[in-house]
N, C-alpha and C. Protein backbone atom coordinates (compact mmCIF):
# COMPACT_ATOMS: atom_id res chain seq x y z
N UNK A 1 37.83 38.96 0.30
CA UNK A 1 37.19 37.87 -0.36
C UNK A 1 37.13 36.69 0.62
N UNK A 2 36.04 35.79 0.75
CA UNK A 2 35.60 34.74 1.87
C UNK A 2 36.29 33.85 0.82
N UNK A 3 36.40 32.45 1.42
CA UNK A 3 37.28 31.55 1.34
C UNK A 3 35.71 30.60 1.57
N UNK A 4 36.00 29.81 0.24
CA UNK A 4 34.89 28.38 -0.02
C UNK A 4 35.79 27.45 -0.76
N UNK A 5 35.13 26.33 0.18
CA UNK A 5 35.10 25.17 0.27
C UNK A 5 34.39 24.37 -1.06
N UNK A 6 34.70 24.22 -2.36
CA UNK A 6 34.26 23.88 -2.77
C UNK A 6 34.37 22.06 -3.06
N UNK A 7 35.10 21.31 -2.30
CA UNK A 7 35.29 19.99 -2.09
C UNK A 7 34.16 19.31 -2.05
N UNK A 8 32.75 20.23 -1.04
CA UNK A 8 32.13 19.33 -0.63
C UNK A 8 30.46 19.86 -1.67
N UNK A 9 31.13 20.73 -2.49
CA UNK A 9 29.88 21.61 -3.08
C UNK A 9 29.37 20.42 -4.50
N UNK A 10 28.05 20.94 -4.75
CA UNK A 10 26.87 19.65 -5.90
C UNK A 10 26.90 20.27 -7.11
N UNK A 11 27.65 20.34 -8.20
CA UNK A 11 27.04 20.75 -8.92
C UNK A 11 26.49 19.59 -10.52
N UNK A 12 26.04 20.57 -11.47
CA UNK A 12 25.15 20.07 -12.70
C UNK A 12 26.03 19.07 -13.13
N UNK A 13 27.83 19.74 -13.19
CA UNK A 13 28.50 18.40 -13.56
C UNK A 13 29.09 17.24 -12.86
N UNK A 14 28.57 17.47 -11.70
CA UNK A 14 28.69 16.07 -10.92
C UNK A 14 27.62 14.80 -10.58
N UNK A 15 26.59 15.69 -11.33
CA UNK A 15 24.98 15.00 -11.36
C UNK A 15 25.29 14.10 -12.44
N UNK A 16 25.60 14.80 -13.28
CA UNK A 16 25.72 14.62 -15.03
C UNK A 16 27.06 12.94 -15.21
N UNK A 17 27.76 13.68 -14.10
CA UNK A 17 29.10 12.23 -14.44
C UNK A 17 28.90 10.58 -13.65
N UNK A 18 27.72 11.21 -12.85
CA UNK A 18 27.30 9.63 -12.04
C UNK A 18 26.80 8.85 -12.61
N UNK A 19 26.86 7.34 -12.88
CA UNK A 19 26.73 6.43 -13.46
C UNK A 19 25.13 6.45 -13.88
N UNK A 20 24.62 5.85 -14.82
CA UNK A 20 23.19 5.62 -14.67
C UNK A 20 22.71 4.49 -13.87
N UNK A 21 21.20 4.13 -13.77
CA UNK A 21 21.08 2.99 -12.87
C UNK A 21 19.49 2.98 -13.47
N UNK A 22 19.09 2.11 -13.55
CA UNK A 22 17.87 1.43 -13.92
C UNK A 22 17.30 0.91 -12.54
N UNK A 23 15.95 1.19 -12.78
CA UNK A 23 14.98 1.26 -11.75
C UNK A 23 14.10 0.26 -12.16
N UNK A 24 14.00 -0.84 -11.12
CA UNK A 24 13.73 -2.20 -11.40
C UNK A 24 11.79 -1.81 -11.18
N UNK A 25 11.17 -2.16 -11.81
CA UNK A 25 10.03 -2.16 -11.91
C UNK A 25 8.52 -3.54 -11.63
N UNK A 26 9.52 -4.40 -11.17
CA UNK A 26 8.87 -5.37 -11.09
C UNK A 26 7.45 -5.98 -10.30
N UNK A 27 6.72 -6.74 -10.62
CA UNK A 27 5.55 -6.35 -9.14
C UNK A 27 6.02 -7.34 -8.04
N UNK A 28 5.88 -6.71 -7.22
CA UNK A 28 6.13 -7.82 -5.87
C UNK A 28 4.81 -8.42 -5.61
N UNK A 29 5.04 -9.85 -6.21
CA UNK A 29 3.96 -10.59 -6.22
C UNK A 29 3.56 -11.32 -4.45
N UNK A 30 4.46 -11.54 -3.52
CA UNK A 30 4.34 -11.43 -2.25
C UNK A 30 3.42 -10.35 -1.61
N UNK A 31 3.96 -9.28 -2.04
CA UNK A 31 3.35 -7.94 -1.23
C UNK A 31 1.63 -7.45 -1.65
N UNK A 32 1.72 -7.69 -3.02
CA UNK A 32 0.20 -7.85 -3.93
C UNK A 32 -0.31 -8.85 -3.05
N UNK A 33 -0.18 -10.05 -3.43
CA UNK A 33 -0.71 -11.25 -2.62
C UNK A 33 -1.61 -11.09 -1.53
N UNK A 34 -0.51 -10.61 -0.64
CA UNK A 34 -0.97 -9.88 1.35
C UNK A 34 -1.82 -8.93 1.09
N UNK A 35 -2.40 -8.05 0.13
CA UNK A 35 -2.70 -7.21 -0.05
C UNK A 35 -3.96 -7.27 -0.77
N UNK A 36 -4.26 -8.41 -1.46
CA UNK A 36 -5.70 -8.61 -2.32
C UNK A 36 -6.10 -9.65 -0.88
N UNK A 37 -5.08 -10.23 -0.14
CA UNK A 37 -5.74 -11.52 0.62
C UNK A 37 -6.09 -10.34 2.03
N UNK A 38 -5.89 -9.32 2.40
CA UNK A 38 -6.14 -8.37 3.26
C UNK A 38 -7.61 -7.57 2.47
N UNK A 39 -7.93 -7.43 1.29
CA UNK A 39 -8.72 -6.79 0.32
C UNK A 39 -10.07 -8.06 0.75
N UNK A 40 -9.55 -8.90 0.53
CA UNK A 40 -11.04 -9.93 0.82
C UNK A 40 -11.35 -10.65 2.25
N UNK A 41 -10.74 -10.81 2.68
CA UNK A 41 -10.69 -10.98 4.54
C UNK A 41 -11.46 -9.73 5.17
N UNK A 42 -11.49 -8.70 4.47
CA UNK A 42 -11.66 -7.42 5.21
C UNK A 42 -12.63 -7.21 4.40
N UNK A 43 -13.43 -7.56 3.46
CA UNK A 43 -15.04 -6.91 2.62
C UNK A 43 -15.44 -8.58 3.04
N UNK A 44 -15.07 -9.75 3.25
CA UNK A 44 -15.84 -10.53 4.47
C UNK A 44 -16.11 -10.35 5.76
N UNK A 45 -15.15 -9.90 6.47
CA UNK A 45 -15.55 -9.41 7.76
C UNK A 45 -16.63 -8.22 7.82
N UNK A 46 -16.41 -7.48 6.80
CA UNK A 46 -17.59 -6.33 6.55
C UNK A 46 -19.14 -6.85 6.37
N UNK A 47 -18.99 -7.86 5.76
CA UNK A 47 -20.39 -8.28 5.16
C UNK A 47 -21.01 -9.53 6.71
N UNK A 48 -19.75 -10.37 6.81
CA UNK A 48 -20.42 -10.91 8.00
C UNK A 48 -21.09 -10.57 8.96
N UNK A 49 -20.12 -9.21 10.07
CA UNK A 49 -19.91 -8.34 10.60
C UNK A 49 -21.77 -7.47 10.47
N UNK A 50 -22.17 -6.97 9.16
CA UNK A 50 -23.08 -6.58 9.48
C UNK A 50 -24.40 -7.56 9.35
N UNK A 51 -23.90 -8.71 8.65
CA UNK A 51 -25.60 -9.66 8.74
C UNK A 51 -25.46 -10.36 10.60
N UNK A 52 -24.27 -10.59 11.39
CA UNK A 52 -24.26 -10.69 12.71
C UNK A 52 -25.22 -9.74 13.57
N UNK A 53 -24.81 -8.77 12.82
CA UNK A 53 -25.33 -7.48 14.02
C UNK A 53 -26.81 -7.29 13.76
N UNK A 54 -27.11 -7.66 12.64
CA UNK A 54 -28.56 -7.57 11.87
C UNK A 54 -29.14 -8.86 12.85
N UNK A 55 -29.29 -9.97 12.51
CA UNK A 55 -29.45 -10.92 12.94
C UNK A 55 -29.32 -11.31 14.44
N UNK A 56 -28.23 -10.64 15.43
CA UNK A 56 -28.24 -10.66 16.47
C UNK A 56 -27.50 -12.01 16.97
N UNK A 57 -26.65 -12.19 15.67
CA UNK A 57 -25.69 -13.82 15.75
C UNK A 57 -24.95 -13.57 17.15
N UNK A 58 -25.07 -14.41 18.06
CA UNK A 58 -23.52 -14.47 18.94
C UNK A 58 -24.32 -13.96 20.17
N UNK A 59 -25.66 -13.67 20.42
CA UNK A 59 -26.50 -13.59 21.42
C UNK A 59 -26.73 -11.67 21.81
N UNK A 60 -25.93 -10.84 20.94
CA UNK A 60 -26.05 -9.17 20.86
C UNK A 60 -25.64 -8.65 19.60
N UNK A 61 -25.54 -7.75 19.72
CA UNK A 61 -25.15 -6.63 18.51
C UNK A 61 -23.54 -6.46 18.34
N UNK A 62 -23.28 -7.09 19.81
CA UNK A 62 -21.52 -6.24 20.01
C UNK A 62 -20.49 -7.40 19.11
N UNK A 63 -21.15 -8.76 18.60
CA UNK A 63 -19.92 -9.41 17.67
C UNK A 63 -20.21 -9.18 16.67
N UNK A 64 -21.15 -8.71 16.20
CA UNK A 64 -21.52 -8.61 15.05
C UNK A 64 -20.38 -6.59 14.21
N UNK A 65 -20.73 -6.18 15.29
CA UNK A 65 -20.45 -4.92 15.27
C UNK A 65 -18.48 -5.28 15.02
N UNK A 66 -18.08 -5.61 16.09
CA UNK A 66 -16.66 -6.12 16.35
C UNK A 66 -16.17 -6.84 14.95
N UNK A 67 -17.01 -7.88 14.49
CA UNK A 67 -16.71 -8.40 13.27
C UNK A 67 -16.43 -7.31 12.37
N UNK A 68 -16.89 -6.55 12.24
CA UNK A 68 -17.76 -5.36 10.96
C UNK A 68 -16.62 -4.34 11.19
N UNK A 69 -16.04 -4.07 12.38
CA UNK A 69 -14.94 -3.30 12.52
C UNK A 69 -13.70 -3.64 12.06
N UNK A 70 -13.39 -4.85 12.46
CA UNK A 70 -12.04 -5.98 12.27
C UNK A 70 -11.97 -5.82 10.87
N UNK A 71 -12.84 -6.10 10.08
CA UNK A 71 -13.18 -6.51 8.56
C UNK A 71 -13.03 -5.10 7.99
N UNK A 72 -13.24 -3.86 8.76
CA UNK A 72 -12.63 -2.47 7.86
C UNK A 72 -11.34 -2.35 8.08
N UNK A 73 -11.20 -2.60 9.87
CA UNK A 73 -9.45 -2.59 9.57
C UNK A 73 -8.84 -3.23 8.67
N UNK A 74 -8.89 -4.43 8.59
CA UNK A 74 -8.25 -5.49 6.91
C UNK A 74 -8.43 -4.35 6.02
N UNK A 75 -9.64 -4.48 5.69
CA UNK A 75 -10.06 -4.32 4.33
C UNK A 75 -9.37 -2.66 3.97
N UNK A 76 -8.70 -1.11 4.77
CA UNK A 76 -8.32 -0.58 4.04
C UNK A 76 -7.16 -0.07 3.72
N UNK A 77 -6.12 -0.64 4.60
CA UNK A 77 -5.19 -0.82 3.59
C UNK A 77 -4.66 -1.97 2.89
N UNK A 78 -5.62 -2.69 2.59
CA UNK A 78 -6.04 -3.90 1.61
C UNK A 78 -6.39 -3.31 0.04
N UNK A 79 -7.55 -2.61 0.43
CA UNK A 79 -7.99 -1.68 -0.72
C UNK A 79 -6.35 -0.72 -1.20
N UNK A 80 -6.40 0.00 -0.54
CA UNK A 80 -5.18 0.49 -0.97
C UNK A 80 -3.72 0.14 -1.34
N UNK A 81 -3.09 -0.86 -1.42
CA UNK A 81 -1.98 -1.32 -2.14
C UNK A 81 -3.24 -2.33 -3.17
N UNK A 82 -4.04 -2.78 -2.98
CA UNK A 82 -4.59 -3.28 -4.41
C UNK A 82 -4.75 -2.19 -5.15
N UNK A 83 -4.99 -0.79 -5.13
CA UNK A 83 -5.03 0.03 -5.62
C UNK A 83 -4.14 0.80 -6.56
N UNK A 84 -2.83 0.81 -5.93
CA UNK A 84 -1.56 1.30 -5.76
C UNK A 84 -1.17 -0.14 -6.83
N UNK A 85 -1.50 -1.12 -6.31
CA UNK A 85 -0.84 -2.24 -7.52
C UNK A 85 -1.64 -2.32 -9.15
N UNK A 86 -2.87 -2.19 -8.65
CA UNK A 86 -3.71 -1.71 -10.13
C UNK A 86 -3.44 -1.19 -11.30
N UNK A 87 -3.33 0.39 -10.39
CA UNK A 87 -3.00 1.71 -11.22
C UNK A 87 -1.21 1.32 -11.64
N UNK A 88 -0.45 0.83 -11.14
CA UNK A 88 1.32 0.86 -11.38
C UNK A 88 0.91 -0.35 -12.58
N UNK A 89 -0.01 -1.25 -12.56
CA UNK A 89 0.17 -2.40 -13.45
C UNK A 89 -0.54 -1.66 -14.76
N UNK A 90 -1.25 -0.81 -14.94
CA UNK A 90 -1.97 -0.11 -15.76
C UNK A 90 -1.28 0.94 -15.72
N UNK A 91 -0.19 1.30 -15.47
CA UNK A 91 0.51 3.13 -16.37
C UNK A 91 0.52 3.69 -15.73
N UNK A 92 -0.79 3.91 -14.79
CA UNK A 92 -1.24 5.35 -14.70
C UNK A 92 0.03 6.02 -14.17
N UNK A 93 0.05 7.15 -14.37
CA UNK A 93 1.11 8.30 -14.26
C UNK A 93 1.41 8.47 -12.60
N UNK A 94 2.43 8.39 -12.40
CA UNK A 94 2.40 8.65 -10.59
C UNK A 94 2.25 7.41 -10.09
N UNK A 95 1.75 6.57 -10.51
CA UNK A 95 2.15 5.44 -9.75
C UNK A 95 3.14 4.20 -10.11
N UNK A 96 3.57 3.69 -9.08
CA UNK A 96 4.96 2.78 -9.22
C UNK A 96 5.00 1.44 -8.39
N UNK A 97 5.52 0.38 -8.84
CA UNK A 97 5.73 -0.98 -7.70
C UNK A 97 5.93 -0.70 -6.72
N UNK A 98 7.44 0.09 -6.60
CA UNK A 98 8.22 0.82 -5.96
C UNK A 98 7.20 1.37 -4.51
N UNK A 99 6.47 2.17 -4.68
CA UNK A 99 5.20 2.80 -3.96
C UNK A 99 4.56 1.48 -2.62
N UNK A 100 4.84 0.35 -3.10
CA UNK A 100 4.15 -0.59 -2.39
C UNK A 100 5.39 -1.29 -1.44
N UNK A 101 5.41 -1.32 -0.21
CA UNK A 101 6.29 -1.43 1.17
C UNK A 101 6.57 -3.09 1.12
N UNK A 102 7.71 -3.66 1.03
CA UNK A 102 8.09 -4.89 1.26
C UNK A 102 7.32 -5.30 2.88
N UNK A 103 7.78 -6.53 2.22
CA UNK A 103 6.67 -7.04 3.77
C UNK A 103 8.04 -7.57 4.74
């Protein structure tokens, strides 16, 4: 017969005897904030970005273009924790505050 160690072993009744703990749900109104103000900085740079390049603002195509790029970088993961904050403020299933990264 092998010889175990059961000191360091998990079981159902050691899950079962750990304290409970409540899972704070709150919105991080900071992190939202950075995140709708990244959401509109970035669908302005989009819109500038392409009436520049249209127009030929800045004497070529290339600030206009540059603008229009800058303004997607913002804008998607802008879109996405506004998203992520949306759906957690509305229920939806699977999503959580929690989900959204302190700044």
């Amino acid at each position: 017969m092998a010889y175990v160690d059961h000191a360091f072993s998990i079981s159902d009744e050691d899950i079962m005897m750990e304290t409970s703990y409540t899972v704070n749900n709150r919105p991080p109104f900071k992190e939202i904030g950075l995140a709708v103000a990244l959401l509109v900085f970035g669908t302005i740079g989009i819109i500038l970005g392409i009436f520049m390049a249209y127009n030929k603002i800045g004497g070529d195509r290339a600030h206009g273009l540059f603008f229009a790029i800058l303004g997607a970088i913002l804008f998607i993961p802008g879109f996405y924790y506004t998203r992520i904050a949306y759906y957690a403020y509305k229920g939806y299933k699977g999503f959580s505050f929690s989900n959204i990264p302190a700044v």
